[in-house]
C-alpha atoms as a PDB file:
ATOM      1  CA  UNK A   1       0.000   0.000   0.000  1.00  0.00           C
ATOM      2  CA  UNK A   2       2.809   2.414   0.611  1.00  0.00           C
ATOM      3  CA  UNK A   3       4.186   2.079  -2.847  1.00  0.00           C
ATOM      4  CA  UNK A   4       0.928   2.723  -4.115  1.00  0.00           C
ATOM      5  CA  UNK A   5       0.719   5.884  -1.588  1.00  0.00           C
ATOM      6  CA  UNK A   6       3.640   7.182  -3.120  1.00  0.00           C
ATOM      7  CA  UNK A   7       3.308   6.617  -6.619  1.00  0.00           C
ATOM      8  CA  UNK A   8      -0.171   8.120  -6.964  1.00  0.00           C
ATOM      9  CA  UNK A   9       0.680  10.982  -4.202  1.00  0.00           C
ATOM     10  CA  UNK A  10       3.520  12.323  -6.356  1.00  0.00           C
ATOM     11  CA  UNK A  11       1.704  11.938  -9.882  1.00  0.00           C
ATOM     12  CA  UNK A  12      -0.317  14.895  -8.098  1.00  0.00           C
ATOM     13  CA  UNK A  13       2.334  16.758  -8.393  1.00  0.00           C
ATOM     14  CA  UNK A  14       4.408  15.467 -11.612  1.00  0.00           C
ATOM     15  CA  UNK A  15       1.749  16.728 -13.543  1.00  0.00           C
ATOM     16  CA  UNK A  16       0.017  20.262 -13.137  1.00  0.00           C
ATOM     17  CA  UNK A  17      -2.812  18.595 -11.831  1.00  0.00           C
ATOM     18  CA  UNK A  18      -2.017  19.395  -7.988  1.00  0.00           C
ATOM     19  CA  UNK A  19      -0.449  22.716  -8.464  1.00  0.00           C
ATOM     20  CA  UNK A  20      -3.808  23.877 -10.172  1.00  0.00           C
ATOM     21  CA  UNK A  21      -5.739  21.823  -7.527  1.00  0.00           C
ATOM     22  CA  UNK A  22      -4.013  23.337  -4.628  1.00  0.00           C
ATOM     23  CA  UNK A  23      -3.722  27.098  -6.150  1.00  0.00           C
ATOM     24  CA  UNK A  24      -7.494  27.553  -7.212  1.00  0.00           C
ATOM     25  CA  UNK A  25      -8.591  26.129  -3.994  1.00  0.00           C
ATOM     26  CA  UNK A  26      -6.361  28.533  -2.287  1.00  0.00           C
ATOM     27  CA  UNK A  27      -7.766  31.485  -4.184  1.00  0.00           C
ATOM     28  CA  UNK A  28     -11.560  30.562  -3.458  1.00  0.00           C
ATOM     29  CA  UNK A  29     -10.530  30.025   0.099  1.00  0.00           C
ATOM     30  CA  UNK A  30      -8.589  33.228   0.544  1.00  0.00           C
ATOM     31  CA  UNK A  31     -11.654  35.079  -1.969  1.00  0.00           C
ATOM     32  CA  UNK A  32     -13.820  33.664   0.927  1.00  0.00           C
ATOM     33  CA  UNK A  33     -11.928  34.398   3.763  1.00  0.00           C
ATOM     34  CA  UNK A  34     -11.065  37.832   2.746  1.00  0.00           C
ATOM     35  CA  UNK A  35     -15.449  38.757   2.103  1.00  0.00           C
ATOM     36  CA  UNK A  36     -15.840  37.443   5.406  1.00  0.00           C
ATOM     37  CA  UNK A  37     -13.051  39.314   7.080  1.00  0.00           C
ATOM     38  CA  UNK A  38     -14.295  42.556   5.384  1.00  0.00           C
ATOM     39  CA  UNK A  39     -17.746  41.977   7.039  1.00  0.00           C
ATOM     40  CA  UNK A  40     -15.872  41.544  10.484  1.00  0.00           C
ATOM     41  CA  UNK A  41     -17.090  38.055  11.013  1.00  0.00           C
ATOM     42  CA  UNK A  42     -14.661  35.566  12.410  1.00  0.00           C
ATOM     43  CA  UNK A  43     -17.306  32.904  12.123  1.00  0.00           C
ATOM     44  CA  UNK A  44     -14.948  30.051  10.061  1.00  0.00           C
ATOM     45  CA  UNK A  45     -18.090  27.891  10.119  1.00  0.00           C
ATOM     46  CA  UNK A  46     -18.962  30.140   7.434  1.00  0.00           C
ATOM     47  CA  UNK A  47     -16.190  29.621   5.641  1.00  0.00           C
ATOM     48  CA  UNK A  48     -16.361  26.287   5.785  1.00  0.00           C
ATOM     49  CA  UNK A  49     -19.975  26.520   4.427  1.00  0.00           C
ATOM     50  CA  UNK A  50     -18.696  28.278   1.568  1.00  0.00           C
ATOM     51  CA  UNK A  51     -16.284  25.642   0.872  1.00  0.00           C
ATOM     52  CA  UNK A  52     -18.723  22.909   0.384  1.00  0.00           C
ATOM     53  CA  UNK A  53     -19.586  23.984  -3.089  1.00  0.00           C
ATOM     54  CA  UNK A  54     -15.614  24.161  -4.163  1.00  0.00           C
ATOM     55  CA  UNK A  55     -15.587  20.057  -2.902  1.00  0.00           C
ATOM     56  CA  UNK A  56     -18.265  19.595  -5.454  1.00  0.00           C
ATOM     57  CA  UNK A  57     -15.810  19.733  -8.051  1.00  0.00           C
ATOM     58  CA  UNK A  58     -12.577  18.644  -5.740  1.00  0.00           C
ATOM     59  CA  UNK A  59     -13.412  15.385  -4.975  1.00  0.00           C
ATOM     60  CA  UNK A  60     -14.253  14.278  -8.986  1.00  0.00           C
ATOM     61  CA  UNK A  61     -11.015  16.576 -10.034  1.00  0.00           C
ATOM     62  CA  UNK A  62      -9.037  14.420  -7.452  1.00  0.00           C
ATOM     63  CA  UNK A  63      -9.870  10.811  -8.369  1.00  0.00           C
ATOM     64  CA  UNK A  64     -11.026  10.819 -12.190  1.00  0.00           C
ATOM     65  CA  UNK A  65      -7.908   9.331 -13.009  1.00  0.00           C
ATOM     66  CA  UNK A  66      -7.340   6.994 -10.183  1.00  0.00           C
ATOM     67  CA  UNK A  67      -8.657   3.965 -11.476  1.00  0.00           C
ATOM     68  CA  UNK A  68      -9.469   5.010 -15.213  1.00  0.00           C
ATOM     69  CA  UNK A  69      -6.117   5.899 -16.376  1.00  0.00           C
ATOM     70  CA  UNK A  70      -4.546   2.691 -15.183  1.00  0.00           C
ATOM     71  CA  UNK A  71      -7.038   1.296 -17.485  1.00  0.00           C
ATOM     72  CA  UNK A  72      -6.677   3.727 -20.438  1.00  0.00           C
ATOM     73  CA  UNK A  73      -2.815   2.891 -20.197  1.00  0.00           C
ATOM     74  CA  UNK A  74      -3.212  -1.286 -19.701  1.00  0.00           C
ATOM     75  CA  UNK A  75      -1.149  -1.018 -16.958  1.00  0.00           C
ATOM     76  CA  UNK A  76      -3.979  -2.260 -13.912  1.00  0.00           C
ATOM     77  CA  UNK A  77      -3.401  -6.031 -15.381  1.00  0.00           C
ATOM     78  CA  UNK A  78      -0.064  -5.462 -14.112  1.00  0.00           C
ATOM     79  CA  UNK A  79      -0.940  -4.337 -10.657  1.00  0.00           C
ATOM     80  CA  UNK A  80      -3.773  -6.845 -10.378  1.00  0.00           C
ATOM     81  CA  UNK A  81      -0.993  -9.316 -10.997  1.00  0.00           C
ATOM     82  CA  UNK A  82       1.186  -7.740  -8.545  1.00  0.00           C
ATOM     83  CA  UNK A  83       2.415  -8.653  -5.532  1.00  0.00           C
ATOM     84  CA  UNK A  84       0.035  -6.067  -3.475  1.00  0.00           C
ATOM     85  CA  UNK A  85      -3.455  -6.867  -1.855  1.00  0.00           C
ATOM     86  CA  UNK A  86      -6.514  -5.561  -3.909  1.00  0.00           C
ATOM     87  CA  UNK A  87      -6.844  -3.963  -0.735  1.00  0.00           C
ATOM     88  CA  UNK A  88      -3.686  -2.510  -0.830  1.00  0.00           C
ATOM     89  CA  UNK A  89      -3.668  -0.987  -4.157  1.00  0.00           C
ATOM     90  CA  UNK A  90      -7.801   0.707  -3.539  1.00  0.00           C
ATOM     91  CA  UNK A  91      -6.174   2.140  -0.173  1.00  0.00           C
ATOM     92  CA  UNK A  92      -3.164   3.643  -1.553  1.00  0.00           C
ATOM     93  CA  UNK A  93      -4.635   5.286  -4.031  1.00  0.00           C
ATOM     94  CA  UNK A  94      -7.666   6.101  -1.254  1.00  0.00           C
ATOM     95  CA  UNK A  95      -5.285   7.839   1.002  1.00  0.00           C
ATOM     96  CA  UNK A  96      -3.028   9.241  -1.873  1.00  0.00           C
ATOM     97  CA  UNK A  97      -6.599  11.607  -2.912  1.00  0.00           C
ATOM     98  CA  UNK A  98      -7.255  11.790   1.190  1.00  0.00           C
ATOM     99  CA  UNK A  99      -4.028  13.365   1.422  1.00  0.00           C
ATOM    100  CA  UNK A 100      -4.423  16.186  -1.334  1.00  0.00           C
ATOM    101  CA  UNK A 101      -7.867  17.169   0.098  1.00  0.00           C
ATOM    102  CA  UNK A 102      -6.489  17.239   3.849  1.00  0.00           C
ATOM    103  CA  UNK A 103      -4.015  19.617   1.849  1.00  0.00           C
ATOM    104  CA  UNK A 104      -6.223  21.702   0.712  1.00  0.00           C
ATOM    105  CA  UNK A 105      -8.056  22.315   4.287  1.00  0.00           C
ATOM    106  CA  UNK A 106      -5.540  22.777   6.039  1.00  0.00           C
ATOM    107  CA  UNK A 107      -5.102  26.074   4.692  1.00  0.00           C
ATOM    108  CA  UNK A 108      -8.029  27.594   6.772  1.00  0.00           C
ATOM    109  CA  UNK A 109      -5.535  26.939   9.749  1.00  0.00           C
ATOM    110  CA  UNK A 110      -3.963  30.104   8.132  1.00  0.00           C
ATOM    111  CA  UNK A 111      -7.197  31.426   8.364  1.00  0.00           C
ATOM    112  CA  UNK A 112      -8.378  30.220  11.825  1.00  0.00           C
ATOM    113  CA  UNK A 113      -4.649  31.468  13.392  1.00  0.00           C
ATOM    114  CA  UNK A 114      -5.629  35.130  11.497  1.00  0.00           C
ATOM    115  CA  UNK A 115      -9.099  35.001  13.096  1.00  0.00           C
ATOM    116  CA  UNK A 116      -7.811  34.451  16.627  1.00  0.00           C
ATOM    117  CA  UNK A 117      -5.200  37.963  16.190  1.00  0.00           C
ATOM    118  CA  UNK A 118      -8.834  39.803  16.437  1.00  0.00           C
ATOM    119  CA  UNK A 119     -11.231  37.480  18.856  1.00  0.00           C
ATOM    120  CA  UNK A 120     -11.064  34.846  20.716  1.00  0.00           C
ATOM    121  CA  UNK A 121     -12.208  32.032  18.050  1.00  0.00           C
ATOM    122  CA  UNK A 122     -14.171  28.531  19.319  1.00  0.00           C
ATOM    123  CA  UNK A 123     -11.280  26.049  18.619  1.00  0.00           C
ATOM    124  CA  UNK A 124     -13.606  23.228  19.323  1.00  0.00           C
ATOM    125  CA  UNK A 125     -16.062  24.661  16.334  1.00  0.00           C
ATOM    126  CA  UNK A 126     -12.837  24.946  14.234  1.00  0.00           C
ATOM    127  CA  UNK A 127     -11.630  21.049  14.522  1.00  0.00           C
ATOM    128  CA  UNK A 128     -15.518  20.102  14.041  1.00  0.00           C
ATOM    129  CA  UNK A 129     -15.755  21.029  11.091  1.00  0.00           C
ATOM    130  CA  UNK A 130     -12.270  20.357   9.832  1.00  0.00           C
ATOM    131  CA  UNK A 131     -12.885  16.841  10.992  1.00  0.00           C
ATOM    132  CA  UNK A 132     -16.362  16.944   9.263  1.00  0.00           C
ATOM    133  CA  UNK A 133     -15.061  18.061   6.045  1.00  0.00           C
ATOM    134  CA  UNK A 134     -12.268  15.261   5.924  1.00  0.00           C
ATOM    135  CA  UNK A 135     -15.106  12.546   6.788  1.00  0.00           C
ATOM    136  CA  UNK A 136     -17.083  14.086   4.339  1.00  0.00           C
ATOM    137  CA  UNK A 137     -14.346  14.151   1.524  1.00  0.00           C
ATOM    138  CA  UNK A 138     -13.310  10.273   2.183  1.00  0.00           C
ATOM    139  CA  UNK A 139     -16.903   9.282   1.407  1.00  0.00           C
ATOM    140  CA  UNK A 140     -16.791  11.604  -1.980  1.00  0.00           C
ATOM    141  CA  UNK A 141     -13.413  10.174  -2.301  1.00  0.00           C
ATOM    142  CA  UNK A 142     -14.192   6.773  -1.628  1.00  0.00           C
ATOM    143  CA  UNK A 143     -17.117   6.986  -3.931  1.00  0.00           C
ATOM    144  CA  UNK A 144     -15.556   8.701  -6.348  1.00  0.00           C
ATOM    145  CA  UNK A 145     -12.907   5.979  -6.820  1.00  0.00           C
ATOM    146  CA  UNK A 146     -15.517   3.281  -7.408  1.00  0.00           C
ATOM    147  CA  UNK A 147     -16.800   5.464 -10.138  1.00  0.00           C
ATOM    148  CA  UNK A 148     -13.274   5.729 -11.607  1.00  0.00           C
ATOM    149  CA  UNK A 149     -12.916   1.824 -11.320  1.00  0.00           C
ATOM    150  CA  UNK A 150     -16.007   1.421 -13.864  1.00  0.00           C
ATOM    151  CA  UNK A 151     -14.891   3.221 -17.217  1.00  0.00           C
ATOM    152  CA  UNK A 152     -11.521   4.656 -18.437  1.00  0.00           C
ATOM    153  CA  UNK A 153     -12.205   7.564 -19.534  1.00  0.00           C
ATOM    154  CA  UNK A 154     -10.922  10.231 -16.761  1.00  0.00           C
ATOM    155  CA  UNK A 155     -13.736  12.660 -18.545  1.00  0.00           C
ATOM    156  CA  UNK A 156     -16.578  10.192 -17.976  1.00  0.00           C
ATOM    157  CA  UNK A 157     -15.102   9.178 -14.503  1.00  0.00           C
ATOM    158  CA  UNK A 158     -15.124  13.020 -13.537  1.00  0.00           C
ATOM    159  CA  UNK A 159     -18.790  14.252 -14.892  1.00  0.00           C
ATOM    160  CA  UNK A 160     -20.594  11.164 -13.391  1.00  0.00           C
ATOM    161  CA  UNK A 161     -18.611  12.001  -9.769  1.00  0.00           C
ATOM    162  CA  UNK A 162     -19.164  15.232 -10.235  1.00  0.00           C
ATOM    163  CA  UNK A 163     -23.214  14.474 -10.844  1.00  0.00           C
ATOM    164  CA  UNK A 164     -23.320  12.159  -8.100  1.00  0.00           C
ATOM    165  CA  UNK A 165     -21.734  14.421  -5.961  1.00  0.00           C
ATOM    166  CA  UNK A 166     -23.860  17.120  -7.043  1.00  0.00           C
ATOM    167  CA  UNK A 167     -27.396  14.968  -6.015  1.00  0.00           C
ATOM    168  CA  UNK A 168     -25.585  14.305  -3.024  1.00  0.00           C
ATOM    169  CA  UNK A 169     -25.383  17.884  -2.061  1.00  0.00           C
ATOM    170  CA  UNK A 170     -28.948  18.249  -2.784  1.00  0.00           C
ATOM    171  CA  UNK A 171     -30.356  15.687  -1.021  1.00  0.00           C
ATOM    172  CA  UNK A 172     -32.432  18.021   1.745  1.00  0.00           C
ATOM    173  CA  UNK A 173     -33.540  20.135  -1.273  1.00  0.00           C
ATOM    174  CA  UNK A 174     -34.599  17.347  -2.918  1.00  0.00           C
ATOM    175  CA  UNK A 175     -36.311  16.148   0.129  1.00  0.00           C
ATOM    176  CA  UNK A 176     -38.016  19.740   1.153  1.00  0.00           C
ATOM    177  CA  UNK A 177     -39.882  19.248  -2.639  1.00  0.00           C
ATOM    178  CA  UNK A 178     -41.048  15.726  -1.576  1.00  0.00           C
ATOM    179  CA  UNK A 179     -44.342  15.677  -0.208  1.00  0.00           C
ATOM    180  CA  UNK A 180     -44.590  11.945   1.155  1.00  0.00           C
ATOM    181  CA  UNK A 181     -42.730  12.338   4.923  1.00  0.00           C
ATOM    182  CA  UNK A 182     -41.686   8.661   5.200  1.00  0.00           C
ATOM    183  CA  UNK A 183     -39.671   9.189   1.735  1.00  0.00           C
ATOM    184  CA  UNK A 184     -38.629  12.826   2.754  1.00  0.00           C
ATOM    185  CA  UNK A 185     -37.800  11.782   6.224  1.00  0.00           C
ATOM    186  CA  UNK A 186     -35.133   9.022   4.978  1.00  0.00           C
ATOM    187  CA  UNK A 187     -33.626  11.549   2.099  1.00  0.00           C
ATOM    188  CA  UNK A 188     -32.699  13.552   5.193  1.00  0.00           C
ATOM    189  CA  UNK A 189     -31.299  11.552   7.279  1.00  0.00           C
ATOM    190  CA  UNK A 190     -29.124   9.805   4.565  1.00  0.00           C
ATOM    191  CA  UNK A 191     -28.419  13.500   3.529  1.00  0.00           C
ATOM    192  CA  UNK A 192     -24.614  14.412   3.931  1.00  0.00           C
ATOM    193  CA  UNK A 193     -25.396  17.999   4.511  1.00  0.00           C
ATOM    194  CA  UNK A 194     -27.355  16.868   7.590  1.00  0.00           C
ATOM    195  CA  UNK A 195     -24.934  14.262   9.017  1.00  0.00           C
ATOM    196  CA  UNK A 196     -22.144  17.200   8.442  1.00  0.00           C
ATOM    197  CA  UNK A 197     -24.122  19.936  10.744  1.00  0.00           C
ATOM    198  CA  UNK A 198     -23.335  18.897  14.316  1.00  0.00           C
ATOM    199  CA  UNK A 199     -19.753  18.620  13.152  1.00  0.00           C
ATOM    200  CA  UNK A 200     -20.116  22.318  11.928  1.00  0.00           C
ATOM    201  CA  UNK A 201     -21.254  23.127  15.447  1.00  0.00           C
ATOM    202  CA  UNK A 202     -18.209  21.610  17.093  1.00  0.00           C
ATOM    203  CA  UNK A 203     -19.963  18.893  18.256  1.00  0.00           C
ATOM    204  CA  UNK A 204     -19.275  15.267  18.002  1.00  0.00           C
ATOM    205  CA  UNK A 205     -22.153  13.044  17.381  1.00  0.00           C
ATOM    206  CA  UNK A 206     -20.480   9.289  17.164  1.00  0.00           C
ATOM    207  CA  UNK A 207     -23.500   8.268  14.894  1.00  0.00           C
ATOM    208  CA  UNK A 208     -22.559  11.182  12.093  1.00  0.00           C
ATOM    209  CA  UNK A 209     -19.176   9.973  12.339  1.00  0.00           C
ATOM    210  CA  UNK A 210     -20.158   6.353  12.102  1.00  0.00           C
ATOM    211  CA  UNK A 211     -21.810   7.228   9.121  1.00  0.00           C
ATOM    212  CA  UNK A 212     -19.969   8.834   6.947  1.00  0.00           C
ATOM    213  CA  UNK A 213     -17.111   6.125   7.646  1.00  0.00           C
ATOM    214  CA  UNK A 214     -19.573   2.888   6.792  1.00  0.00           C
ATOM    215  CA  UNK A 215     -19.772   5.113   3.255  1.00  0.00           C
ATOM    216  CA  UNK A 216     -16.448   5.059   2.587  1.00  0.00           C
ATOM    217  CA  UNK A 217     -15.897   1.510   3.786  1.00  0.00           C
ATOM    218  CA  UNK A 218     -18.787   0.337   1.662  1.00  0.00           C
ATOM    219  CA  UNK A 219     -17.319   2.044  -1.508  1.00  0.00           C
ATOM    220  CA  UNK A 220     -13.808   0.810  -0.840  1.00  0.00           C
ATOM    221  CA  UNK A 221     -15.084  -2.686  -0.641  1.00  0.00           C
ATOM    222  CA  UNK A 222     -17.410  -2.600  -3.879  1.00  0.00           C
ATOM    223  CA  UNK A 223     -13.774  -0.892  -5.498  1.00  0.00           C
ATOM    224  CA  UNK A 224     -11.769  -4.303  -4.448  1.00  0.00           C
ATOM    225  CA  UNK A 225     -15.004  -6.396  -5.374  1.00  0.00           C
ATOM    226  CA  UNK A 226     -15.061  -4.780  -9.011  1.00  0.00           C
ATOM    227  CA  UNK A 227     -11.008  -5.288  -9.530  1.00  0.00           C
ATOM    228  CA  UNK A 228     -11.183  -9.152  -7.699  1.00  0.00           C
ATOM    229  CA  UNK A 229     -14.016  -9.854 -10.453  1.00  0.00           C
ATOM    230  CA  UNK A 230     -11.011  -8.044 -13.412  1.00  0.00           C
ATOM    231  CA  UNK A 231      -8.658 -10.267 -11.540  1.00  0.00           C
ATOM    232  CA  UNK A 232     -10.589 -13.521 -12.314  1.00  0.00           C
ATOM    233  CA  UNK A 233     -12.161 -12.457 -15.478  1.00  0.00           C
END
């Protein structure tokens, strides 16, 4: 798994790919930071909030080509034939995408350290929703991968992410318009914007937590399941 850590980590960076990544997110974060500063608010749940709708198009951007290039290139017969784990080589590249987005948020420490100069900011609020947003982006991440694991095309892989990922921001719109309360009730609670609010609130509810990590586990698994039945095929 480290190999494959490493490999995939630094073809972030061998390529433009993570530069551009790392840079735009930076300028939407410090756009953000800066309108919020300018309205004296040190709230950085706000910020976070803002945020959300850059991860819309992280997580696709950061594992389009995790799966479907390897295919596009007929190189994944020769890590299926490897001596790795399955599990091994769907982690590695797992936490190789992990690590980029953990990159990319810990930026609004910057922000956070700036905020406290002024007042006296709720550190507790501020690792909530850090944490939140990093359980949040492994389940993108995690489900993101899968997609890349069905097609090669890194285009495909990236605007059927980026769809999912879009209906899963939606959800408690999407269940606000539905007017049977069984159905609406269980789009909400499966809704990530809902499991991600207590975080936002520095609070740590175990079951929110719990949930967002059975996503990712469940998408890691069907990921191994798809490349055992390539393996065998």
């Amino acid at each position: 798994m480290g190999a494959i850590f490493k490999r995939e980590f630094k073809s972030y960076f061998t390529s433009p790919l993570g530069y551009v990544v790392l840079t735009v997110f930076a300028l939407f974060e410090g756009f953000f930071f800066y309108y919020l500063f300018s309205n004296s608010s040190g709230d950085i749940t706000v910020l976070f909030s803002f945020m959300m709708n850059i991860v819309m198009f992280l997580c696709p951007i950061l594992t389009m080509r995790l799966m479907s290039e390897d295919k596009r290139l007929k190189v994944d017969q020769a890590l299926l034939t490897a001596p790795v784990s399955l599990w091994g080589i769907v982690m590695g590249k797992f936490f190789a995408a992990l690590a980029m987005f953990s990159l990319c948020f810990l930026l609004t420490l910057v922000n956070q350290l700036i905020f406290a100069i002024f007042v006296t900011p709720d550190w507790m609020v501020y690792i909530g929703n850090l944490l939140g947003m990093l359980l949040l982006g492994s389940s993108l991440i995690a489900i993101g991968i899968f997609i890349s694991a069905l097609t090669e095309s890194q285009l495909v892989s990236a605007v059927v992410s980026f769809g999912v990922v879009l209906f899963i921001m939606l959800m408690d719109t999407i269940a606000s318009a539905i007017k049977v309360e069984a159905i609406s009730n269980v789009i909400t609670t499966l809704s990530f914007n809902t499991r991600y609010e207590s975080f936002s609130n520095g609070v740590l509810d175990f079951s929110n937590l719990f949930y967002f990590v059975s996503i990712t586990a469940v998408f890691l698994f069907l990921t191994v399941r798809m490349l055992q039945k390539k393996r065998w095929a």
